[in-house]
C-alpha atoms as a PDB file:
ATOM      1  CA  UNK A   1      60.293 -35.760  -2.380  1.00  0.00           C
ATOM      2  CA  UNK A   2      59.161 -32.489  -0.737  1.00  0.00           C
ATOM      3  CA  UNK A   3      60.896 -30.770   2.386  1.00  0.00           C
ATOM      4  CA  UNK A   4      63.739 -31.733   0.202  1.00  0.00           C
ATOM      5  CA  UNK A   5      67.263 -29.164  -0.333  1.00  0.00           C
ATOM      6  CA  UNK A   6      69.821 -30.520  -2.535  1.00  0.00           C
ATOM      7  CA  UNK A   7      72.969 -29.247  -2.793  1.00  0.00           C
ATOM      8  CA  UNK A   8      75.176 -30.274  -5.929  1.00  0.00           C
ATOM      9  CA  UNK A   9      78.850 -29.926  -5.370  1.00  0.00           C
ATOM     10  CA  UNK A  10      80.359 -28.501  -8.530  1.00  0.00           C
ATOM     11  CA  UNK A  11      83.582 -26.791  -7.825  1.00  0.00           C
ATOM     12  CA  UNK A  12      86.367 -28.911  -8.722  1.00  0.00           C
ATOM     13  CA  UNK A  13      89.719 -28.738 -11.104  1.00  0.00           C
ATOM     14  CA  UNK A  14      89.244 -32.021 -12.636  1.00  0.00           C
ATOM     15  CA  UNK A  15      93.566 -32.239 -12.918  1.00  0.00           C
ATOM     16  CA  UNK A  16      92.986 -35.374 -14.025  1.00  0.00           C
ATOM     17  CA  UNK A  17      90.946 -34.740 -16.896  1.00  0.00           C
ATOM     18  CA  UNK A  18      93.188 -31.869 -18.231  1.00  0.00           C
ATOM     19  CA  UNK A  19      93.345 -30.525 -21.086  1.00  0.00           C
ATOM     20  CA  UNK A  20      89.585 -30.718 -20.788  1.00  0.00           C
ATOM     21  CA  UNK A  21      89.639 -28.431 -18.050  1.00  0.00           C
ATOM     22  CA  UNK A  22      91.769 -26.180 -18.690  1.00  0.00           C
ATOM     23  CA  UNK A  23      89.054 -23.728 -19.819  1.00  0.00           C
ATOM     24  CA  UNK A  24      86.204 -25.235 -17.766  1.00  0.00           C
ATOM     25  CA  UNK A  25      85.026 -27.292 -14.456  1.00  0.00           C
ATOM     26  CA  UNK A  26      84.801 -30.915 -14.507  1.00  0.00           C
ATOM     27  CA  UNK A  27      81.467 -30.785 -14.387  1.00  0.00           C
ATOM     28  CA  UNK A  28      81.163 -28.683 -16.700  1.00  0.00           C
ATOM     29  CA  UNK A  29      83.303 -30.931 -19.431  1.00  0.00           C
ATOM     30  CA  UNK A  30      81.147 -31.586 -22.664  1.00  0.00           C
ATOM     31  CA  UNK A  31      79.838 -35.252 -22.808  1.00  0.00           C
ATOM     32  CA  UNK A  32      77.998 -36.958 -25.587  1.00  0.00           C
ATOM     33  CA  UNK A  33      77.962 -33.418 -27.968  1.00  0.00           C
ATOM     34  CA  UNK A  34      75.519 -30.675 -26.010  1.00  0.00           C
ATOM     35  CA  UNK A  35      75.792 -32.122 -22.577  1.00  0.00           C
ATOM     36  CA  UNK A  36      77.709 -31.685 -19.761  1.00  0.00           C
ATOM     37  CA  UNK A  37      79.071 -34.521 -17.212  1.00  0.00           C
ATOM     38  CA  UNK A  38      77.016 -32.235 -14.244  1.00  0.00           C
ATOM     39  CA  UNK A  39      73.281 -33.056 -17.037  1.00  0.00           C
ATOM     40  CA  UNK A  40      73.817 -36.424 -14.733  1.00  0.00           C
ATOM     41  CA  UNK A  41      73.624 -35.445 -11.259  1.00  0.00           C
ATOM     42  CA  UNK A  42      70.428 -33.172 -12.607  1.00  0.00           C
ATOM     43  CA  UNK A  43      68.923 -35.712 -14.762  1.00  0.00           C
ATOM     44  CA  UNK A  44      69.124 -37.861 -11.611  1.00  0.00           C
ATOM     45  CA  UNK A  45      67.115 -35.343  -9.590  1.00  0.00           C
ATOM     46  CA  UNK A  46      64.631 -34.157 -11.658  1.00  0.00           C
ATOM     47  CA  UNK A  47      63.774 -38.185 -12.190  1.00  0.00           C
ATOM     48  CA  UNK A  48      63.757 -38.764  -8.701  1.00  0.00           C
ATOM     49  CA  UNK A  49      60.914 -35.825  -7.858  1.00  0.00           C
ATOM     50  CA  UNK A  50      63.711 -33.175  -6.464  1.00  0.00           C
ATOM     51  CA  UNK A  51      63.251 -29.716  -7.614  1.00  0.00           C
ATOM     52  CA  UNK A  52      65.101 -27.632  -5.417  1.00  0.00           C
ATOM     53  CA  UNK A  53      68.672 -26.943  -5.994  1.00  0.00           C
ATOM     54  CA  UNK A  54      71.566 -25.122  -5.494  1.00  0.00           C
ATOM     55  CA  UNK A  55      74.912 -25.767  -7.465  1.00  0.00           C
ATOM     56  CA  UNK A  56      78.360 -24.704  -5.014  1.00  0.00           C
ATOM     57  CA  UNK A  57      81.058 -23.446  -7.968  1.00  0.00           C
ATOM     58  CA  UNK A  58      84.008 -22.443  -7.737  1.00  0.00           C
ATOM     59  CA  UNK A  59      86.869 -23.155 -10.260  1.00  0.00           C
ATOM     60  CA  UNK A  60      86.464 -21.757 -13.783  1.00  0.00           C
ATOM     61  CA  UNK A  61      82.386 -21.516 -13.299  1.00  0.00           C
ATOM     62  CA  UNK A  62      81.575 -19.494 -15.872  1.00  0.00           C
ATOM     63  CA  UNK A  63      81.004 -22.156 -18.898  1.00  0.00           C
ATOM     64  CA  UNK A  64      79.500 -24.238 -16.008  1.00  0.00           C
ATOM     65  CA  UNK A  65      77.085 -21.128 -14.767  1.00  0.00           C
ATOM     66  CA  UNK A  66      75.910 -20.652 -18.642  1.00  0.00           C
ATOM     67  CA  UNK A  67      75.247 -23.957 -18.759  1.00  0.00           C
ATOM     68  CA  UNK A  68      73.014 -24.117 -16.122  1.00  0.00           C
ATOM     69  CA  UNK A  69      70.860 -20.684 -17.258  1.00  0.00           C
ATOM     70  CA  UNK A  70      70.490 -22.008 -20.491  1.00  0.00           C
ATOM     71  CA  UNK A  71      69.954 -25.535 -20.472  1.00  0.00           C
ATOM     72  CA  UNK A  72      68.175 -26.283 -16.624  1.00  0.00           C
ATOM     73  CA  UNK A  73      65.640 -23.224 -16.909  1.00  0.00           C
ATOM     74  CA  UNK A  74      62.392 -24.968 -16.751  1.00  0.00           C
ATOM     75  CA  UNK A  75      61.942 -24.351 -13.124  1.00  0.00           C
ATOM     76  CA  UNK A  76      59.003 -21.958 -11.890  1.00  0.00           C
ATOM     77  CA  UNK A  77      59.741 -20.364  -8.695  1.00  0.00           C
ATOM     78  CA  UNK A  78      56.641 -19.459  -8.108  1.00  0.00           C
ATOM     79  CA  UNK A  79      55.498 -22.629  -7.353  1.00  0.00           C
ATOM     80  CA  UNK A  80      58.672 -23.420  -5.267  1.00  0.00           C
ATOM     81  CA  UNK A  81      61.210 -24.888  -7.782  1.00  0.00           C
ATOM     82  CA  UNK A  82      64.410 -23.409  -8.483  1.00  0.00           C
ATOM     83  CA  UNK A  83      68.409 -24.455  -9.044  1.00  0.00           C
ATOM     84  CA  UNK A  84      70.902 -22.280  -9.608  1.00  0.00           C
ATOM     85  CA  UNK A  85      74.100 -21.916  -9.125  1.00  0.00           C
ATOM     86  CA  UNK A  86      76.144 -20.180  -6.054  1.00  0.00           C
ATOM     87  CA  UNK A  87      79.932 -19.195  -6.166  1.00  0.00           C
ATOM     88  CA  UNK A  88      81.833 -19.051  -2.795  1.00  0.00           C
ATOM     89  CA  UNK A  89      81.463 -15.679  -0.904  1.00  0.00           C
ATOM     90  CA  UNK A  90      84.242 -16.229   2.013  1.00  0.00           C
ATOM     91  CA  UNK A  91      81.005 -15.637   4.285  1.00  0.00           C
ATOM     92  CA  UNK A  92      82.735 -17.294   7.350  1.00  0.00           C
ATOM     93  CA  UNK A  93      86.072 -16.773   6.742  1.00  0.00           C
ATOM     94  CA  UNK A  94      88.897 -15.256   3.782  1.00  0.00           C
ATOM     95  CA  UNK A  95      89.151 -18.937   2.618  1.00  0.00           C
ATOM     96  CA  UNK A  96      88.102 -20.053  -0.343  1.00  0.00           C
ATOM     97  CA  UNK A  97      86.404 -23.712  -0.466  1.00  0.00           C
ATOM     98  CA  UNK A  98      88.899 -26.105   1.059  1.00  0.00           C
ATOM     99  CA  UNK A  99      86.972 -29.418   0.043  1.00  0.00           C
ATOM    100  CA  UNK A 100      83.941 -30.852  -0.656  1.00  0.00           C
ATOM    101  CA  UNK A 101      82.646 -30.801   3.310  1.00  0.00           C
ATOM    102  CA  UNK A 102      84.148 -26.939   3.583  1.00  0.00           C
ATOM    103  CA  UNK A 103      81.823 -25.773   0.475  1.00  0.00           C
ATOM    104  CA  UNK A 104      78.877 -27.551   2.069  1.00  0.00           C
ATOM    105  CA  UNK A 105      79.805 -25.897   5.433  1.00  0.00           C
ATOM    106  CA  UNK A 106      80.185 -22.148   4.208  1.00  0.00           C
ATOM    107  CA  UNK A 107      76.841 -22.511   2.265  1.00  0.00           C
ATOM    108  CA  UNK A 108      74.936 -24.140   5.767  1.00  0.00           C
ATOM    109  CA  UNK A 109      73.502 -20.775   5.745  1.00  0.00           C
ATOM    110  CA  UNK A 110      71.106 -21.638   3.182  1.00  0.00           C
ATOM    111  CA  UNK A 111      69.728 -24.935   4.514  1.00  0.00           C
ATOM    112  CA  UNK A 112      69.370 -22.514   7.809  1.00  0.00           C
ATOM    113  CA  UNK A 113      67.418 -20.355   5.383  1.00  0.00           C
ATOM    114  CA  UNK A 114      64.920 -22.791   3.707  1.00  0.00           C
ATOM    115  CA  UNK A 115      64.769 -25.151   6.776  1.00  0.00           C
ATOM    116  CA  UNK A 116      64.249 -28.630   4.350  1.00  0.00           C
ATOM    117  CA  UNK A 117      63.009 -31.771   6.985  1.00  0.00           C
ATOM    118  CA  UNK A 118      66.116 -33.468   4.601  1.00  0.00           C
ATOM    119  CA  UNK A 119      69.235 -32.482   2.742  1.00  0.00           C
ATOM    120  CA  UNK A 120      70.881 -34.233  -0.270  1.00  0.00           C
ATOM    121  CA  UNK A 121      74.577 -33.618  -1.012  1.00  0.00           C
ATOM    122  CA  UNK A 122      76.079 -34.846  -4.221  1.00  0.00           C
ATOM    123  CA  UNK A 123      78.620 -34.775  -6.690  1.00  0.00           C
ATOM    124  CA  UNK A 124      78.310 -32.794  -9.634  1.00  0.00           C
ATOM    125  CA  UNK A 125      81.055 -34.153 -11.925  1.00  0.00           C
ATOM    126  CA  UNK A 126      79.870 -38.034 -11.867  1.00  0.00           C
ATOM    127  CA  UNK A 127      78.382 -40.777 -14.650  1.00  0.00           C
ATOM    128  CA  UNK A 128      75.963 -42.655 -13.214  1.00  0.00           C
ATOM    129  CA  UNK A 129      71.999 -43.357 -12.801  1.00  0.00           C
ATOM    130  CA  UNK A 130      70.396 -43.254  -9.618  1.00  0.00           C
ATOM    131  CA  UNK A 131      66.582 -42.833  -8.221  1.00  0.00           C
ATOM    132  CA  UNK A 132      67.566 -40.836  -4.781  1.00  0.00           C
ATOM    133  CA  UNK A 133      64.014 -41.836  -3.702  1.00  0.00           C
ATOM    134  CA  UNK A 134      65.936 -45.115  -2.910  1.00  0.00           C
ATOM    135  CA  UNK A 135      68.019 -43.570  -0.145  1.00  0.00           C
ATOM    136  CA  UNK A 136      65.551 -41.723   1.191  1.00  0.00           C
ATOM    137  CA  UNK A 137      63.926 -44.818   2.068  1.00  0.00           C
ATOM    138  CA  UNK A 138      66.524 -46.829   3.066  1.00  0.00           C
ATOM    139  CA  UNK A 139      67.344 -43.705   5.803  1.00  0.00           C
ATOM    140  CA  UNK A 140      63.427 -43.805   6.496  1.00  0.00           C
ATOM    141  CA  UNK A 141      63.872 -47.782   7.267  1.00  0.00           C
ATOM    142  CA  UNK A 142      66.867 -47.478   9.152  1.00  0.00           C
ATOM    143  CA  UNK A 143      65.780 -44.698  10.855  1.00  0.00           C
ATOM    144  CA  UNK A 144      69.164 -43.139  10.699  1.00  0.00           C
ATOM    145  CA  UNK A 145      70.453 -39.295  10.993  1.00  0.00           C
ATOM    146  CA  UNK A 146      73.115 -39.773   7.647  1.00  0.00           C
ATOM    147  CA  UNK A 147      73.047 -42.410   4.659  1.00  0.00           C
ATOM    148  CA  UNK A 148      76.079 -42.918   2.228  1.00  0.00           C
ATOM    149  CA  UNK A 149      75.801 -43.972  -0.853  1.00  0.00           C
ATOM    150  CA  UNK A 150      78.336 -46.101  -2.395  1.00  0.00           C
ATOM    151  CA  UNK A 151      78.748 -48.865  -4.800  1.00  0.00           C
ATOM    152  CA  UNK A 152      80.796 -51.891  -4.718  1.00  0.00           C
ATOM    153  CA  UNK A 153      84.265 -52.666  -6.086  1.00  0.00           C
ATOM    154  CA  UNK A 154      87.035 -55.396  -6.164  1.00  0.00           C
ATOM    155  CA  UNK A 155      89.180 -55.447  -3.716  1.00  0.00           C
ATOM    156  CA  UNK A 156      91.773 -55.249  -5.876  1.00  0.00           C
ATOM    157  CA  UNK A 157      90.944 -51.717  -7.074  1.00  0.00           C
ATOM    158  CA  UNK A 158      89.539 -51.031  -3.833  1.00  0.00           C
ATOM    159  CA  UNK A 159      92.648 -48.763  -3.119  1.00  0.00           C
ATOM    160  CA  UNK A 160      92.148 -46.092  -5.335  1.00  0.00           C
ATOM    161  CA  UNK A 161      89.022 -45.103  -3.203  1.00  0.00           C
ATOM    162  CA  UNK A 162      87.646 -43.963  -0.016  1.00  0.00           C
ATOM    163  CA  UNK A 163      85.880 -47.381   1.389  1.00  0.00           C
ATOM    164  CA  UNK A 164      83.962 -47.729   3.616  1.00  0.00           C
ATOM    165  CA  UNK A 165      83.555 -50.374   6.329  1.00  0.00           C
ATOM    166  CA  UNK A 166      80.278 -51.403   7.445  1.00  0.00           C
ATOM    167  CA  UNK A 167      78.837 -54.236   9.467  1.00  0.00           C
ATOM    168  CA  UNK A 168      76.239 -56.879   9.124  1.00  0.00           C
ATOM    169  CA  UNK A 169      73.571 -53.761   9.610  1.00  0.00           C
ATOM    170  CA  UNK A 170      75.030 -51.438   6.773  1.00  0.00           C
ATOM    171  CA  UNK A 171      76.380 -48.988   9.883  1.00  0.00           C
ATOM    172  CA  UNK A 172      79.365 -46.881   8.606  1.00  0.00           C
ATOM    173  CA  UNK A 173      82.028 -47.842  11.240  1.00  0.00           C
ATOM    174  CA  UNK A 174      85.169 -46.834   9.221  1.00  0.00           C
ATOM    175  CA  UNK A 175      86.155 -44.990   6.350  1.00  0.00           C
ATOM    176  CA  UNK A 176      89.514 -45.425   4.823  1.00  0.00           C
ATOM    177  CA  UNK A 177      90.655 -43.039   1.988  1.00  0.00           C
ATOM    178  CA  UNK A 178      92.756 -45.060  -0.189  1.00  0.00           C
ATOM    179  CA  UNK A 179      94.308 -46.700   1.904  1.00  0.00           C
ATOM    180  CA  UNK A 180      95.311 -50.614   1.186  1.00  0.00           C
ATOM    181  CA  UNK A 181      94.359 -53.394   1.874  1.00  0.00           C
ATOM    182  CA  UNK A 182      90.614 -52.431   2.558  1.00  0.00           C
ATOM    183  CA  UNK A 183      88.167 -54.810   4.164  1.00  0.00           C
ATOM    184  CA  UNK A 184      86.130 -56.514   2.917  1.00  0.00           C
ATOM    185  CA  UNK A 185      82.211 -56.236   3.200  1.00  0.00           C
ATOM    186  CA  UNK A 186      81.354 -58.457   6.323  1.00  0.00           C
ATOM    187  CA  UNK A 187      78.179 -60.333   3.636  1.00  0.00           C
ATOM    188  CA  UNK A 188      80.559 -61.237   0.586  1.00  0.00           C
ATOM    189  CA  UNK A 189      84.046 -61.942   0.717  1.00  0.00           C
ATOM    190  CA  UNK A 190      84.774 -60.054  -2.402  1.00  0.00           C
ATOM    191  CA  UNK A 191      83.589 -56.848  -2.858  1.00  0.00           C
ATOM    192  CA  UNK A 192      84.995 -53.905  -0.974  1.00  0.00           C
ATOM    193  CA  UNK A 193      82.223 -51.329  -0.808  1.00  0.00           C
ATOM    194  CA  UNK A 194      78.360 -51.651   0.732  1.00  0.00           C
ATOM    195  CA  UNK A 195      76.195 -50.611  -1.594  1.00  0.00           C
ATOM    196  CA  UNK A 196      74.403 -48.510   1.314  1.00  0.00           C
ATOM    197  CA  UNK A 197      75.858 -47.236   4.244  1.00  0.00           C
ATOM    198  CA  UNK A 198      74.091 -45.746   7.429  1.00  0.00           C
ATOM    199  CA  UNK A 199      75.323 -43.388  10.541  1.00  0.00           C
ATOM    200  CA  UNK A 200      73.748 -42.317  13.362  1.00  0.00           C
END
């Protein structure tokens, strides 16, 4: 996984986990004793052969910052590893990050800088496993300029999402933020989500 930049988006409030962030980030709520929900998203690189990485804070970094010195300092950057973490610097405008595609787009600077052949953006405050190497070769096979990643859900609790809408080829043709009813998945009947999804 070299030529590889991944940027791990890390600034949210987490409202909906308060009280546990009133002091703190959502990713950077506790989970299982010494962890943190953002171990995850790192875990998941580090397995998957990524070592370059930059975490975009914003909201009550500081436990989340620590966290990251401490605990993810076994990167040598003299060999061309490295993560840390990057708080917004209103370089394009007096604005602090207005989103998730805004905090990608005020830090496009660095992937100017470091010039990666690919760039992986991803959630910091999610539970899950994934090998990334996947995706990279499902974009290879496709031969596609974007791929999604996404799992799939019931229709019936489809609505709380974004969905997307794919066809028989796993191209992205819509994307509705929770908005009901979603579509269906144009294989199975049930499921709302592709498990995949692809734009060029």
């Amino acid at each position: 996984m070299k030529n590889f930049l991944t940027m791990i988006l890390a600034g949210g409030r987490g409202e909906r986990l308060y009280p546990l962030t009133a002091d703190r980030a959502k990713p950077a709520v506790p989970f299982g004793g010494k962890y943190r929900i953002i171990d995850f998203t790192l875990s998941n690189c580090i397995n998957s052969g990524l070592r370059n990485m930059i975490v975009l804070i914003q909201y009550k970094s500081h436990s989340l910052d620590r966290h990251i010195r401490r605990g993810w300092n076994v990167f040598n950057p003299e060999v061309g590893e490295y993560i840390f973490s990057l708080p917004p610097q209103q370089r394009i405008s007096q604005d602090w990050y207005r989103g998730t595609a805004d905090a990608v787009h005020q830090n496009w600077f660095i992937v100017e800088d470091k010039q990666p052949e690919f760039v992986l953006i991803l959630a910091g405050d999610h539970i899950y496993k994934m090998n990334y190497k996947e995706m990279h070769s499902f974009l290879q096979q496709k031969q596609a300029d974007v791929v999604v990643g996404a799992i799939e859900c019931p229709l019936a609790e489809a609505s709380n999402f974004g969905v997307m809408t794919v066809d028989g080829n796993a191209r992205i043709t819509r994307w509705d933020e929770k908005a009901p009813p979603p579509p269906p998945q144009p294989t199975a009947p049930t499921p709302a989500h592709s498990k995949s999804g692809v734009k060029q």
